[in-house]
Each structure stands twice: as C-alpha cells, then as structure tokens.
C-alpha atoms as a PDB file:
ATOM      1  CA  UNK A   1      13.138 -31.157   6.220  1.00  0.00           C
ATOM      2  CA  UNK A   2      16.772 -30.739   7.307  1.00  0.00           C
ATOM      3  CA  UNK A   3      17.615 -28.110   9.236  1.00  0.00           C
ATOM      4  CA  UNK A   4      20.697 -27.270   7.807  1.00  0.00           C
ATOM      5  CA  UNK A   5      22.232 -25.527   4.801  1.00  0.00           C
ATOM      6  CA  UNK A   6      24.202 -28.162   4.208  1.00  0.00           C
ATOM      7  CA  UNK A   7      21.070 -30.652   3.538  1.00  0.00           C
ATOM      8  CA  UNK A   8      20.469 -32.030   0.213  1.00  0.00           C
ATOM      9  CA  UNK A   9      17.441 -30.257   0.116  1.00  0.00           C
ATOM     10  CA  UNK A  10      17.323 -28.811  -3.550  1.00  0.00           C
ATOM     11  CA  UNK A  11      15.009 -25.661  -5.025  1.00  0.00           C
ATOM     12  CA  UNK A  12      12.491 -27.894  -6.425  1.00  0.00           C
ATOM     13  CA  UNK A  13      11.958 -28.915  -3.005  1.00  0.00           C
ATOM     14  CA  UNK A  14      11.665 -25.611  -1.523  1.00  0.00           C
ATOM     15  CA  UNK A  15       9.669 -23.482  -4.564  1.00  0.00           C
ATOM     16  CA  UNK A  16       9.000 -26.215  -7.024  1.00  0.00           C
ATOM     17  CA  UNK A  17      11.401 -24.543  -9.220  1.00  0.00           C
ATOM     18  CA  UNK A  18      14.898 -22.853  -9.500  1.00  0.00           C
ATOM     19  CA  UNK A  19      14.300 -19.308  -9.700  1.00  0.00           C
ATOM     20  CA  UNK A  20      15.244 -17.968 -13.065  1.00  0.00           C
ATOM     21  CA  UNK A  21      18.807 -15.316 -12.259  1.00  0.00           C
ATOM     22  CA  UNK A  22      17.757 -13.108 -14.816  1.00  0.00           C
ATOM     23  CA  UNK A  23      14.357 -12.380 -13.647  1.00  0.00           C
ATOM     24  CA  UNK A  24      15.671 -12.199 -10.100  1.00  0.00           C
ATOM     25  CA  UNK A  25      18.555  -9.633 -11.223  1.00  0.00           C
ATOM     26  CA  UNK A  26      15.923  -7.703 -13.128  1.00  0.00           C
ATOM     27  CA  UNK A  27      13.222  -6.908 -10.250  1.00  0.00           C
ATOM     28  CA  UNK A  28      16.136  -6.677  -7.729  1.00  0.00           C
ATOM     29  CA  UNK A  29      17.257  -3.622  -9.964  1.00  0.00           C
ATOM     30  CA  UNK A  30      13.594  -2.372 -10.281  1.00  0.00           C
ATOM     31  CA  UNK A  31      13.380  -2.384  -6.412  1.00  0.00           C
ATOM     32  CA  UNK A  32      16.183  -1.145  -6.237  1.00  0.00           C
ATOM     33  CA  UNK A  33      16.000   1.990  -8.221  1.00  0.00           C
ATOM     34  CA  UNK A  34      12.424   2.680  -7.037  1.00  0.00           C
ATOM     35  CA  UNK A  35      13.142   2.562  -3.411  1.00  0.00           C
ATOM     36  CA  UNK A  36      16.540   4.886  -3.815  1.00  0.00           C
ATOM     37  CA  UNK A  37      14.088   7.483  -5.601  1.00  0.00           C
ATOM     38  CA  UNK A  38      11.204   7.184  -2.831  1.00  0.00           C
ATOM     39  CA  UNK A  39      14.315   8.218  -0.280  1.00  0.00           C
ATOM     40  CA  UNK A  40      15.225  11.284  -2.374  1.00  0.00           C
ATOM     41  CA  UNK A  41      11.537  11.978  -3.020  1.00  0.00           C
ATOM     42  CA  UNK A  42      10.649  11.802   0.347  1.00  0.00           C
ATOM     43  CA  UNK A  43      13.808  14.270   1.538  1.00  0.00           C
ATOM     44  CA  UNK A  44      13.027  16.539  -1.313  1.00  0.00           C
ATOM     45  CA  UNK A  45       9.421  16.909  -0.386  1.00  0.00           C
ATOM     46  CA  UNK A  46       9.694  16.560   3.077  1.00  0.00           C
ATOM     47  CA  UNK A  47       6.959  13.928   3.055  1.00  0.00           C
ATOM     48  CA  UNK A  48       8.680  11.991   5.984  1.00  0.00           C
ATOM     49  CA  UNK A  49       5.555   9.219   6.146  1.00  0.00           C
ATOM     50  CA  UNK A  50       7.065   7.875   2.997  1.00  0.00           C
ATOM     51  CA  UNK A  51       9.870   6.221   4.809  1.00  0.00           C
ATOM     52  CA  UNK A  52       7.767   4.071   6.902  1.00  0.00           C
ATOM     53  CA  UNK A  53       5.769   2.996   3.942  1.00  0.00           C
ATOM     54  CA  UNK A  54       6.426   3.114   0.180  1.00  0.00           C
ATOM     55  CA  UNK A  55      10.924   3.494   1.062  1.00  0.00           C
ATOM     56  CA  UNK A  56       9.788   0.085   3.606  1.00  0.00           C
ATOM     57  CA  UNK A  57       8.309  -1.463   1.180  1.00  0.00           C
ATOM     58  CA  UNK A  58      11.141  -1.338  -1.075  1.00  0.00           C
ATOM     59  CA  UNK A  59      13.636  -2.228   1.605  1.00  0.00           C
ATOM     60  CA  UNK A  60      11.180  -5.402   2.089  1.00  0.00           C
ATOM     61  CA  UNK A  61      10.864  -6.194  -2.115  1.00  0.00           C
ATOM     62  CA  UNK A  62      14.667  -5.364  -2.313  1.00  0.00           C
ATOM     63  CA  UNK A  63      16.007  -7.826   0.593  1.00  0.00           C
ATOM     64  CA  UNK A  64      13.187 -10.572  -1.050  1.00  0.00           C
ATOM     65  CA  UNK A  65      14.363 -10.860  -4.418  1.00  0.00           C
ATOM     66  CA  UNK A  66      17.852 -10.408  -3.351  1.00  0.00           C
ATOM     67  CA  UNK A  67      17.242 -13.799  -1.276  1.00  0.00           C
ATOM     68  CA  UNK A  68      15.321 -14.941  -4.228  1.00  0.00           C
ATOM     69  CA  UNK A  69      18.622 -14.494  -6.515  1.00  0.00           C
ATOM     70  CA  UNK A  70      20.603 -15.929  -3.910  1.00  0.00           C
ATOM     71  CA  UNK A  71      18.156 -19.258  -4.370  1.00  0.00           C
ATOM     72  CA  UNK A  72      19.093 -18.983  -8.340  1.00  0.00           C
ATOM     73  CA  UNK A  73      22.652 -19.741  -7.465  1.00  0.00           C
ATOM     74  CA  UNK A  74      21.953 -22.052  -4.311  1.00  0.00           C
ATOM     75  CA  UNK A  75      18.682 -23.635  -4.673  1.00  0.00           C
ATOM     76  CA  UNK A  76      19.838 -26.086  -1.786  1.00  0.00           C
ATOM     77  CA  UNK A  77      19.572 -23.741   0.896  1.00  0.00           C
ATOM     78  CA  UNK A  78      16.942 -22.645   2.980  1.00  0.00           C
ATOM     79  CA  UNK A  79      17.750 -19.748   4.676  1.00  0.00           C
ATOM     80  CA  UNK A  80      17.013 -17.415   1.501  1.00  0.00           C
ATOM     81  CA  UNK A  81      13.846 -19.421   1.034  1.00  0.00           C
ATOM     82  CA  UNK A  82      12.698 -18.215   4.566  1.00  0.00           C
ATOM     83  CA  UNK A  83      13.934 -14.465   3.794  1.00  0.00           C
ATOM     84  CA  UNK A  84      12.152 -14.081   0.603  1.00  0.00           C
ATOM     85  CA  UNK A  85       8.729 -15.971   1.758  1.00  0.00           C
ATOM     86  CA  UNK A  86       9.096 -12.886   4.684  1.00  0.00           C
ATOM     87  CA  UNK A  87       9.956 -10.247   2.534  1.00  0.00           C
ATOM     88  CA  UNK A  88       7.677 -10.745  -0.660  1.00  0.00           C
ATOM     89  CA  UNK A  89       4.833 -11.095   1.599  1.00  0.00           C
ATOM     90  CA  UNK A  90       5.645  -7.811   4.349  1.00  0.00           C
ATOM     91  CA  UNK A  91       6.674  -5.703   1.778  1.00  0.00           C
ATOM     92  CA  UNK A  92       3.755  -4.325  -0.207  1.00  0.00           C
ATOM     93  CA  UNK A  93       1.886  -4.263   3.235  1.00  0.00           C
ATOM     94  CA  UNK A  94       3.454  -0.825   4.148  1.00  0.00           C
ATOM     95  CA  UNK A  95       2.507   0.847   0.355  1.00  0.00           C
ATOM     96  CA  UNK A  96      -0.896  -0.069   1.092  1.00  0.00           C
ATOM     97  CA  UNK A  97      -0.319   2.151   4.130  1.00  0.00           C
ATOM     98  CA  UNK A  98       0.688   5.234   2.142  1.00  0.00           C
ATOM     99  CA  UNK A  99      -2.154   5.158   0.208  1.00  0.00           C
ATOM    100  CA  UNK A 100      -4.424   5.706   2.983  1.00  0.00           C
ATOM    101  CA  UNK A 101      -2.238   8.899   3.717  1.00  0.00           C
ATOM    102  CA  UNK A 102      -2.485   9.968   0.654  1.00  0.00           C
ATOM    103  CA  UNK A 103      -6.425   9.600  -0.450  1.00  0.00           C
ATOM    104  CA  UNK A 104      -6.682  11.421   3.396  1.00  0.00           C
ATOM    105  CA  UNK A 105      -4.976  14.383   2.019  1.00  0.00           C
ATOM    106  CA  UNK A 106      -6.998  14.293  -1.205  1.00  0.00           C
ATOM    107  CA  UNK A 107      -9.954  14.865   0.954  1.00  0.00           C
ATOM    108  CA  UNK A 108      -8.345  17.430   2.544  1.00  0.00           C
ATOM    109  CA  UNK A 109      -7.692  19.197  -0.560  1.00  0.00           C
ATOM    110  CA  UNK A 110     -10.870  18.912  -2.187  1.00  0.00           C
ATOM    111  CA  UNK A 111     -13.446  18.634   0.873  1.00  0.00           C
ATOM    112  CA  UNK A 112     -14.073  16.285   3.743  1.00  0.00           C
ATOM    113  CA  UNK A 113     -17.541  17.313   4.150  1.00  0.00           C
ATOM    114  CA  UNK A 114     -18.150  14.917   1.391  1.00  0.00           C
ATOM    115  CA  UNK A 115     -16.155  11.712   2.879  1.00  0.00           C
ATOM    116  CA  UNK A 116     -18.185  10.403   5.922  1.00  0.00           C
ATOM    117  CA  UNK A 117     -14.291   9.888   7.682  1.00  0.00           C
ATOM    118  CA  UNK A 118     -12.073  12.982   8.100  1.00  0.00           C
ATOM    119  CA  UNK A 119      -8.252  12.790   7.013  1.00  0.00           C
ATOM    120  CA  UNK A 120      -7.508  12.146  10.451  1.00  0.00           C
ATOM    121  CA  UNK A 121     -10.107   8.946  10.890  1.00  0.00           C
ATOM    122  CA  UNK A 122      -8.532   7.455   7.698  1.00  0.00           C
ATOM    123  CA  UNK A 123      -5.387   8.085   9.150  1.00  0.00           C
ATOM    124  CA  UNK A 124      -6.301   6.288  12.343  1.00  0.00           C
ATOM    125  CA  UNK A 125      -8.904   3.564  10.910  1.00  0.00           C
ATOM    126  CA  UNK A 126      -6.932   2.508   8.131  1.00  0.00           C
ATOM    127  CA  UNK A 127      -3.642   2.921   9.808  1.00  0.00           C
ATOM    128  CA  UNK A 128      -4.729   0.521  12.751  1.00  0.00           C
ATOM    129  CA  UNK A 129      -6.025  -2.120  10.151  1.00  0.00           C
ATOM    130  CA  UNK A 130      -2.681  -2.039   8.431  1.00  0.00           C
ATOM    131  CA  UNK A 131      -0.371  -2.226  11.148  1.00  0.00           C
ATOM    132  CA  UNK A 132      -2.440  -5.267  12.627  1.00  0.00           C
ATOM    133  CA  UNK A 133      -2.720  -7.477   9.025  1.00  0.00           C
ATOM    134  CA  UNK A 134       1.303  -6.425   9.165  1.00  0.00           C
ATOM    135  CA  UNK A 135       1.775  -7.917  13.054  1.00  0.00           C
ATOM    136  CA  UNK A 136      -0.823 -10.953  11.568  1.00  0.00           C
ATOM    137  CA  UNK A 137       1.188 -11.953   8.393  1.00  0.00           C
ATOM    138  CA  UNK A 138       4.864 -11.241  10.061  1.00  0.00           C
ATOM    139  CA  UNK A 139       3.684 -13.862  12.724  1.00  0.00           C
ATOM    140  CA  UNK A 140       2.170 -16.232  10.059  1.00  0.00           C
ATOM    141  CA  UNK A 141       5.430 -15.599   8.268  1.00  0.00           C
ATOM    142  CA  UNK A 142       7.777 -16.820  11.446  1.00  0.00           C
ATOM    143  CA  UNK A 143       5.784 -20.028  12.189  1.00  0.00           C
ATOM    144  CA  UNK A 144       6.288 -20.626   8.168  1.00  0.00           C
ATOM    145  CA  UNK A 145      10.274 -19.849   8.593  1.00  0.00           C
ATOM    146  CA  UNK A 146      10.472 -22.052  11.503  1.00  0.00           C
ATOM    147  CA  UNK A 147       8.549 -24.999  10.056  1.00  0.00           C
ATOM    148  CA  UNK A 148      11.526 -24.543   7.408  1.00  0.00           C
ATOM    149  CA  UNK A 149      14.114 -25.121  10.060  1.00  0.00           C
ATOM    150  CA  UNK A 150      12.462 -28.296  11.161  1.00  0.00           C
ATOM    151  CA  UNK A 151      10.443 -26.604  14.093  1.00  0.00           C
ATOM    152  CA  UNK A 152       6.612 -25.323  13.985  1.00  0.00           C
ATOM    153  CA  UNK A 153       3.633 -25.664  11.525  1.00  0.00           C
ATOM    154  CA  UNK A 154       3.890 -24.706   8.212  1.00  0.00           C
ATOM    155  CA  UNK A 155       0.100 -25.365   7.545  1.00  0.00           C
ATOM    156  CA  UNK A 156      -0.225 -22.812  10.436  1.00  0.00           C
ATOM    157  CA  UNK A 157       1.767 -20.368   9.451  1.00  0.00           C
ATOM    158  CA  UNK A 158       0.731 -20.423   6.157  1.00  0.00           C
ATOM    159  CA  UNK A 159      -3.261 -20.174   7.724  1.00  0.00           C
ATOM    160  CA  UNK A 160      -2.089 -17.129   9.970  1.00  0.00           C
ATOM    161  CA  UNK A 161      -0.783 -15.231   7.380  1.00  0.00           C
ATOM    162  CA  UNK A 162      -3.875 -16.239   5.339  1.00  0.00           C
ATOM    163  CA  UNK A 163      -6.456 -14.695   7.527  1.00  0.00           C
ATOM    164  CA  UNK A 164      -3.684 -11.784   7.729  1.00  0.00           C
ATOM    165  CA  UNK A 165      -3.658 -10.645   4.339  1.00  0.00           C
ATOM    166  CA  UNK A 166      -7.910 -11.564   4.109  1.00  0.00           C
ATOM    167  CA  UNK A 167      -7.491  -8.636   6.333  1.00  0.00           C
ATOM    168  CA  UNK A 168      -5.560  -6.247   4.354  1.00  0.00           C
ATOM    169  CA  UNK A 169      -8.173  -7.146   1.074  1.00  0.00           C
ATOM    170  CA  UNK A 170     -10.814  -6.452   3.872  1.00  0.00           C
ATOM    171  CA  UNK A 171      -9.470  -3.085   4.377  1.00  0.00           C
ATOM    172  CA  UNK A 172      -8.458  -2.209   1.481  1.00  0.00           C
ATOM    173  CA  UNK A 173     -12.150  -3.002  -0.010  1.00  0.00           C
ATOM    174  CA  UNK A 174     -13.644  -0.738   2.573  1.00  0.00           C
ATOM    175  CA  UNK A 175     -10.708   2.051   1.343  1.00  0.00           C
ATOM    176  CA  UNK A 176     -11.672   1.484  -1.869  1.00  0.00           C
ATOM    177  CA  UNK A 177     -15.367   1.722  -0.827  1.00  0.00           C
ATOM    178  CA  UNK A 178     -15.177   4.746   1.253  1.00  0.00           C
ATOM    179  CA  UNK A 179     -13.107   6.663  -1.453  1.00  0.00           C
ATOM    180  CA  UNK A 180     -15.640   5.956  -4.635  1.00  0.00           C
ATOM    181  CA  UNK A 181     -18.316   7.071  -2.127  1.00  0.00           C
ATOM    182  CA  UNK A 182     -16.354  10.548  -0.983  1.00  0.00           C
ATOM    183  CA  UNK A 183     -15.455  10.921  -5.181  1.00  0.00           C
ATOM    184  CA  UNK A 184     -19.282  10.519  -6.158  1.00  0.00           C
ATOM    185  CA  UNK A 185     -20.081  12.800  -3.569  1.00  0.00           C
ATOM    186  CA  UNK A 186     -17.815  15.706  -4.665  1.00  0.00           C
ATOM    187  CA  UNK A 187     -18.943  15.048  -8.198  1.00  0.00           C
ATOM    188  CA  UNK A 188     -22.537  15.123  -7.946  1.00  0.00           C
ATOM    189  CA  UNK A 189     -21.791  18.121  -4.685  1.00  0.00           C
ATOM    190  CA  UNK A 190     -23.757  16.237  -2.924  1.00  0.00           C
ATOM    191  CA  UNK A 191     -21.899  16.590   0.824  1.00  0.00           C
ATOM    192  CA  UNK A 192     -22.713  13.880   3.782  1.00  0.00           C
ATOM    193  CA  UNK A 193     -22.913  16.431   6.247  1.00  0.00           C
ATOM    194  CA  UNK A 194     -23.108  20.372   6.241  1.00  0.00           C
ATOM    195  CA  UNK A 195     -20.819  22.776   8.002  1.00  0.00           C
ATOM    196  CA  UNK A 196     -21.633  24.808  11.031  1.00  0.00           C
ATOM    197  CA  UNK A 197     -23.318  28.282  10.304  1.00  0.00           C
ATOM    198  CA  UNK A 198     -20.745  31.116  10.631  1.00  0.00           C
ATOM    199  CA  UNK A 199     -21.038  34.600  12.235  1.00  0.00           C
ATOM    200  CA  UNK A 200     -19.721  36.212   9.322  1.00  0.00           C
ATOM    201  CA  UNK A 201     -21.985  37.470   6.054  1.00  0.00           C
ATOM    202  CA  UNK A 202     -21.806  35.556   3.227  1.00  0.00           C
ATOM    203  CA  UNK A 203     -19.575  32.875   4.486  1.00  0.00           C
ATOM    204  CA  UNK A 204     -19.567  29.635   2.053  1.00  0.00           C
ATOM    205  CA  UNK A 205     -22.096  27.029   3.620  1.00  0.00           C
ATOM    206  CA  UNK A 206     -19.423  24.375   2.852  1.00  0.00           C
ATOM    207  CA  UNK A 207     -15.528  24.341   1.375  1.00  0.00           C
ATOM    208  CA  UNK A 208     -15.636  22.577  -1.551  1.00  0.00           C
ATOM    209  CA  UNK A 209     -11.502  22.033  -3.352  1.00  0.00           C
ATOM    210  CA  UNK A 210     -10.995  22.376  -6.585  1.00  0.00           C
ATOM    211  CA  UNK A 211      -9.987  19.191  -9.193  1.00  0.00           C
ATOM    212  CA  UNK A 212      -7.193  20.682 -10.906  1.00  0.00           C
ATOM    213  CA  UNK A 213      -5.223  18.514 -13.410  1.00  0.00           C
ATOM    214  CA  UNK A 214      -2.513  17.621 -10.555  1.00  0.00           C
ATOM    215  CA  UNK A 215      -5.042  16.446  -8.304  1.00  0.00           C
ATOM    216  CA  UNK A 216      -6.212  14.660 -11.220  1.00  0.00           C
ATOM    217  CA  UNK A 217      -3.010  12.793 -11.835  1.00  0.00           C
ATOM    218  CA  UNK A 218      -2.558  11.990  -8.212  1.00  0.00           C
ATOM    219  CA  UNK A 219      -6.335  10.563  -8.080  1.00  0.00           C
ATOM    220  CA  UNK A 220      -5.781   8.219 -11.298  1.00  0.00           C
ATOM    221  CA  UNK A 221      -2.388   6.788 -10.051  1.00  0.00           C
ATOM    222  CA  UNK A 222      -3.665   6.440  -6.194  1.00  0.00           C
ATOM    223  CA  UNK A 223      -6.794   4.263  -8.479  1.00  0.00           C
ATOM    224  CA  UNK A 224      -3.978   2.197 -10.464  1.00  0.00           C
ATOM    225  CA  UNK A 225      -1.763   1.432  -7.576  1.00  0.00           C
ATOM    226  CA  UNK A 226      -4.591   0.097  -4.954  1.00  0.00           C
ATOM    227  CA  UNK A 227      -5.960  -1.827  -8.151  1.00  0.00           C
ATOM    228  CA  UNK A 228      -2.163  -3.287  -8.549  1.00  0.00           C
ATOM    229  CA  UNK A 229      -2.373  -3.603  -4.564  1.00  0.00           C
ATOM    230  CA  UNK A 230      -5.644  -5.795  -4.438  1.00  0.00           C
ATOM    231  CA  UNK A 231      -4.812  -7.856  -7.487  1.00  0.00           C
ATOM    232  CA  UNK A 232      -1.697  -8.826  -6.177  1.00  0.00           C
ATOM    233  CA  UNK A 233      -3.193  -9.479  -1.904  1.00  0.00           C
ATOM    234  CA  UNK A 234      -5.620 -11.465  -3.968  1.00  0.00           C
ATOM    235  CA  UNK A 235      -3.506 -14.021  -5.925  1.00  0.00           C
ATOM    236  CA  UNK A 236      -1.334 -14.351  -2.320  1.00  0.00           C
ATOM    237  CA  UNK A 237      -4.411 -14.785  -0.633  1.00  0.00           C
ATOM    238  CA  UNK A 238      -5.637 -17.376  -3.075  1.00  0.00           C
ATOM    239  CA  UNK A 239      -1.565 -19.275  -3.318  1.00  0.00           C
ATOM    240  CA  UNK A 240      -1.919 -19.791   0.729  1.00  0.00           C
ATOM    241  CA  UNK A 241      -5.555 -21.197   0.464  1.00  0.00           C
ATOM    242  CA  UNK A 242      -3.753 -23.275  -1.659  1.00  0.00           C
ATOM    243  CA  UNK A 243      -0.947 -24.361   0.656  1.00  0.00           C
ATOM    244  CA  UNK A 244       2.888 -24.193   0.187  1.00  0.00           C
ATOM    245  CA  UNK A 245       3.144 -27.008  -1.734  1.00  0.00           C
ATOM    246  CA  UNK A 246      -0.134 -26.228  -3.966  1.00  0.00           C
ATOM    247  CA  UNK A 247       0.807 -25.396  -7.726  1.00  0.00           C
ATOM    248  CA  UNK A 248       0.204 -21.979  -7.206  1.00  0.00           C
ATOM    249  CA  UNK A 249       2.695 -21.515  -5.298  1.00  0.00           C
ATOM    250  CA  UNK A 250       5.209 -23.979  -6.952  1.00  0.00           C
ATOM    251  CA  UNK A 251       4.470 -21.674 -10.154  1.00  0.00           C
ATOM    252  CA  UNK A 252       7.246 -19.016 -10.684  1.00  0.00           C
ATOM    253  CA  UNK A 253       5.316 -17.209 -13.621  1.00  0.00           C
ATOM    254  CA  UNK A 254       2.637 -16.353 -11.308  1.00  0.00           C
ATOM    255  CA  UNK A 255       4.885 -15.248  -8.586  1.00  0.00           C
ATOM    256  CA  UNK A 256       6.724 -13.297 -11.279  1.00  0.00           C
ATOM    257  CA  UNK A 257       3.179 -11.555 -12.920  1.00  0.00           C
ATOM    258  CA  UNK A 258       1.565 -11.440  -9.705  1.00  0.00           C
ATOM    259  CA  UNK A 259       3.817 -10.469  -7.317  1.00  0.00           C
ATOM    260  CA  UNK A 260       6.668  -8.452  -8.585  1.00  0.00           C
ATOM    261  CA  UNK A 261       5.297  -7.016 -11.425  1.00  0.00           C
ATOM    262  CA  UNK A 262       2.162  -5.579  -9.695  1.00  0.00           C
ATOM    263  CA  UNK A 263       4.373  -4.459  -6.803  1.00  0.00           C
ATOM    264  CA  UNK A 264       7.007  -2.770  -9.406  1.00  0.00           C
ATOM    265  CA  UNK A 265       3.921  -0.860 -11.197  1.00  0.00           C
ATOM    266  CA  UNK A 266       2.455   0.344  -7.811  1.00  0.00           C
ATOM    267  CA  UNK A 267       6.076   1.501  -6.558  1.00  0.00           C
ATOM    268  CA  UNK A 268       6.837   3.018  -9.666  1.00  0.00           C
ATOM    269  CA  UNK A 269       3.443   4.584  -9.875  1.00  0.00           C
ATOM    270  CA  UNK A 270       3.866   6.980  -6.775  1.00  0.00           C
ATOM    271  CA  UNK A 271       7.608   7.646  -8.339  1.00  0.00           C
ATOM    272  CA  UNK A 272       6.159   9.373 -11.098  1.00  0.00           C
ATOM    273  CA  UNK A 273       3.294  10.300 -10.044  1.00  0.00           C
ATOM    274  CA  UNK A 274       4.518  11.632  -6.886  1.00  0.00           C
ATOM    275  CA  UNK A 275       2.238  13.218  -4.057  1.00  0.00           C
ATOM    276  CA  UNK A 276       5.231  15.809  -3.065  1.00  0.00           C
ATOM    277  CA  UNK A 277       4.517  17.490  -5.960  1.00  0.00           C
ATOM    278  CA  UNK A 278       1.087  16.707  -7.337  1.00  0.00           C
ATOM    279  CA  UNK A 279       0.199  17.881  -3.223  1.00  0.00           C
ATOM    280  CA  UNK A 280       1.904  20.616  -3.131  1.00  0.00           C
ATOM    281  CA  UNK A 281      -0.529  24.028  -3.640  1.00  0.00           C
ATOM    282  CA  UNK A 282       2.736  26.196  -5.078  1.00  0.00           C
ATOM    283  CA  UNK A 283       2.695  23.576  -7.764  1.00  0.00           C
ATOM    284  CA  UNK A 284      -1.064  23.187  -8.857  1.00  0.00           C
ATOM    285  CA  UNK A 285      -2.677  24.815 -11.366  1.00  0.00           C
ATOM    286  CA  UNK A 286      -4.076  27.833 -10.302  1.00  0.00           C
ATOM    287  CA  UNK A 287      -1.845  28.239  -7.394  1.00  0.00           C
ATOM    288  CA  UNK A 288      -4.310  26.033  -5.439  1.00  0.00           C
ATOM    289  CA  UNK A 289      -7.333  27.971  -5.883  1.00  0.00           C
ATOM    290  CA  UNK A 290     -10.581  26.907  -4.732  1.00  0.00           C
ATOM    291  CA  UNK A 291     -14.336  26.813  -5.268  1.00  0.00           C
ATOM    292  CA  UNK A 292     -16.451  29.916  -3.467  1.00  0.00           C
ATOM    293  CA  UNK A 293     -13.461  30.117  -1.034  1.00  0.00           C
ATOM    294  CA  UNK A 294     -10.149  30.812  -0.424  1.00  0.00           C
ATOM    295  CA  UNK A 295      -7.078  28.981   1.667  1.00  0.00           C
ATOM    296  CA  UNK A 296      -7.603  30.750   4.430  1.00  0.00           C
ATOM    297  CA  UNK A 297     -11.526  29.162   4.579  1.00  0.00           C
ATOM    298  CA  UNK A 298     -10.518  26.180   3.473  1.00  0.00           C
ATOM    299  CA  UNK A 299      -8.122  25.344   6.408  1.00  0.00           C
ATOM    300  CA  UNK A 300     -10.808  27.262   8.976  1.00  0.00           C
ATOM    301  CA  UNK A 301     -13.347  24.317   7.109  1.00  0.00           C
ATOM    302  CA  UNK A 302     -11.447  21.401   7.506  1.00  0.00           C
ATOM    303  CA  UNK A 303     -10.640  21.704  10.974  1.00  0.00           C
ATOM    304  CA  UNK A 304     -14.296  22.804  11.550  1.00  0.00           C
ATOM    305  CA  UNK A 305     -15.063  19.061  10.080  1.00  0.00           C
ATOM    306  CA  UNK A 306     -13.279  17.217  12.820  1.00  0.00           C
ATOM    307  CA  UNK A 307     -16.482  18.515  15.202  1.00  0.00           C
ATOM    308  CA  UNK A 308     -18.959  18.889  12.286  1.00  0.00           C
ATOM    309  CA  UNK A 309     -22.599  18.814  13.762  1.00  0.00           C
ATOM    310  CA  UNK A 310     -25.504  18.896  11.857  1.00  0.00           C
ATOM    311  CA  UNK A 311     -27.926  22.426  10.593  1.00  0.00           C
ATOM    312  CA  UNK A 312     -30.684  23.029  13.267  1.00  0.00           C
END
C-alpha cells in the first residue's frame, strides 16, 4: 500500500466498500447528541467518573464515524481509515469501564455482604482489567495504522488487538458472573459472608438495601447495556479472527448492526436511564429507606465489609 493520500488507493481497497454518507451522518449525530448529554449529566450529578468513561467513549465513537464520513466523500485516503479503525475499536472500551462503577455502587446500595468483592475490589479488579485490554487494543490498533502507512504488520496488529479485546469479553464474563451471583444472593438473602457482631443490642446481623423501583431501572439498563457491550466485543473479536481483509470485516451492514448500533443503545441506555438520578437516595422511593436498618447502619456496614471476618 502507498503511503500517501495522494495514492490511488480507493475505499474498496481499504473497507471493501464506500461507506454509505447517510448512515455515517446519522450515527455521527447519535454520538454526538449522546456524548453532549453524558457531559451535562455528569456536571449536573456531579458523577465526575463519567468523563473518563461513558463522555470518552463518545469522544472515541464521535471522532470514528466522523473519519468514517470523511471516507464517504474520499474513499481514496487512508488517513481516516486509520482514525476510525482506532476510534470504533477504543471507544466502547471506556463504557465498559463505567459499568463496573456503577454495578459497585449497586452493591453498595443494596448490600456487599452478598457480593464476594466489595465496591472498592470491583473498582480496582475490573478497573485494572479495563485499562490493560485498553493499553492492549490501542497498541494492536497502532501496529494496524502503521501497516496502513506502508510500515509494520497488519496481521500483528490485528492479532494484538485480538487477544486485547478476548480480554475485555474475559472480564466482562467474570462481571457478568460475579454480578448474577451477588443478585441471586440478595434475592434468595442468602449473604457470602456475615458481619462482625456489634456491642450494641439488637443491632442488625447484616445491612441488607432495599430494591426500590429506581434501583430497579438502573439494574435492568446496567443488564441491557453490558448485553449490547458483549454482543458487540464479540462480533469485533470474531471480524479480527477473521483478518482485515476477511468478509466480515469488508461487510458494512455488520459494522453498521454490530458496532454502532449496539454502541448507540448502550450510550443511550445510561442517558435515560441515568445513575445520577436513579443513585441518588433524595430521589428513590422511599427516600432511600432500607431493610431492618437505617442510613446511618448502612454506611457503618459497608465500611465494616472492607475487613469483614467471619462469626466465631
């Protein structure tokens, strides 16, 4: 391949197909509404972890389909080729990450004696795992760019970010695992681990929150958007087993299904069903009451968590 915009490569070279303008002016206004909103959201709410993850994520979708839409006019070029194979693969990367946050505070809410992490392991566990499939695929994604520009591997790069986002599914199946474990457990009040005893009479032998219809909300969209969030690691997973130049990949509808669409619904998903308010105790039904406790028991429990040892 040249390694100039000037060569007569042409898009059927590059993606196998022109990308369609509309559709690329379409989910470049999606992204871009979404990730405006997540800003506001996040200043209204004061939930400043959304700017390094769902507002990034948006930045990442918006700058990738605005390269893909600069493709629709000049499929010959390469350089928005290499932007939106690095920003359609980053992007959903830090979402994943604020869904970690937010199951952590779910626990929080309703009771991390039944989740056998605390909201600060996920934090930390998950966290870590993100960051590093994010460092794996951005270096997969750089070898790819600069096989582009006539230098490196693509087959490399395309295998790097491979095993990179066979991490994130990894991680995200042992989110997904941990979660329907700590659920089952609240359900069926069946904790992994009992609190401390406590000097004073008739203290609650446990905290357990209470499932109001907010917390409800937040738990069915936080469901919906990690299912959006696996489907779409696992048809990008499956397109680089395939290589660069396998039909997968040369296959806009697929891109267009699995890709955007699934990263639109997850964005969107947190936009509406927003954790600033669905989170916030002022807003919850019964002014974020509690079962056999109050707030000031529950905090006193879920710090006592972080050193929980077990009943003598």
């Amino acid at each position: 391949m040249n390694t100039t915009d000037t060569s007569p490569t042409t898009g059927e070279d590059l993606y196998g197909y022109v990308p369609t303008q509309s559709v690329t002016i379409i989910f470049l206004a999606l992204f871009s509404i979404s990730t405006i909103a997540h800003a506001g959201q996040a200043i209204t709410y004061r939930m400043w972890f959304l700017f390094p993850t769902a507002f990034l994520c948006g930045i990442f979708e918006v700058v990738g389909w605005g390269a893909r839409l600069w493709s629709s006019i000049s499929p010959e070029l390469t350089t928005p080729f290499i932007i939106q194979v690095s920003g359609t693969i980053l992007g959903p990367t830090p979402l994943v990450a604020a869904n970690f946050i937010i199951l952590g505070r779910i626990i929080a809410y309703l009771g991390p004696i039944y989740s056998r992490l605390t909201p600060k392991q996920y934090s930390i566990v998950f966290l870590t795992g993100d960051i590093f499939s994010l460092l794996v695929q951005s270096a997969g994604g750089g070898i790819s760019s600069s096989a582009s520009n006539g230098g490196g591997n693509a087959a490399l790069g395309g295998t790097i970010t491979l095993v990179g986002m066979a991490f994130q599914m990894t991680m995200i199946t042992l989110y997904v695992l941990s979660g329907a474990e700590f659920f089952i457990r609240y359900f069926k009040k069946a904790p992994v681990r009992k609190l401390p005893r406590v000097s004073q009479p008739g203290a609650p032998p446990h905290v357990r929150g209470y499932m109001d219809k907010h917390l409800r909300r937040m738990c069915i969209a936080l469901v919906f958007s990690t299912t959006c969030l696996f489907t779409r690691a696992v048809y990008r997973a499956i397109e680089l087993a395939d290589g660069w130049d396998g039909r997968i990949a040369k296959t806009q509808l697929y891109f267009n299904l699995l890709d955007g669409m699934l990263i639109v619904f997850a964005m969107y998903t947190l936009n509406v069903a927003h954790p600033g308010y669905l989170l916030d105790d002022a807003k919850r039904e019964g002014g974020g009451k509690y079962t056999n406790t109050n707030s000031m028991e529950l905090e006193r429990g879920v710090r006592d968590t972080e050193s929980m040892r077990p009943l003598a």
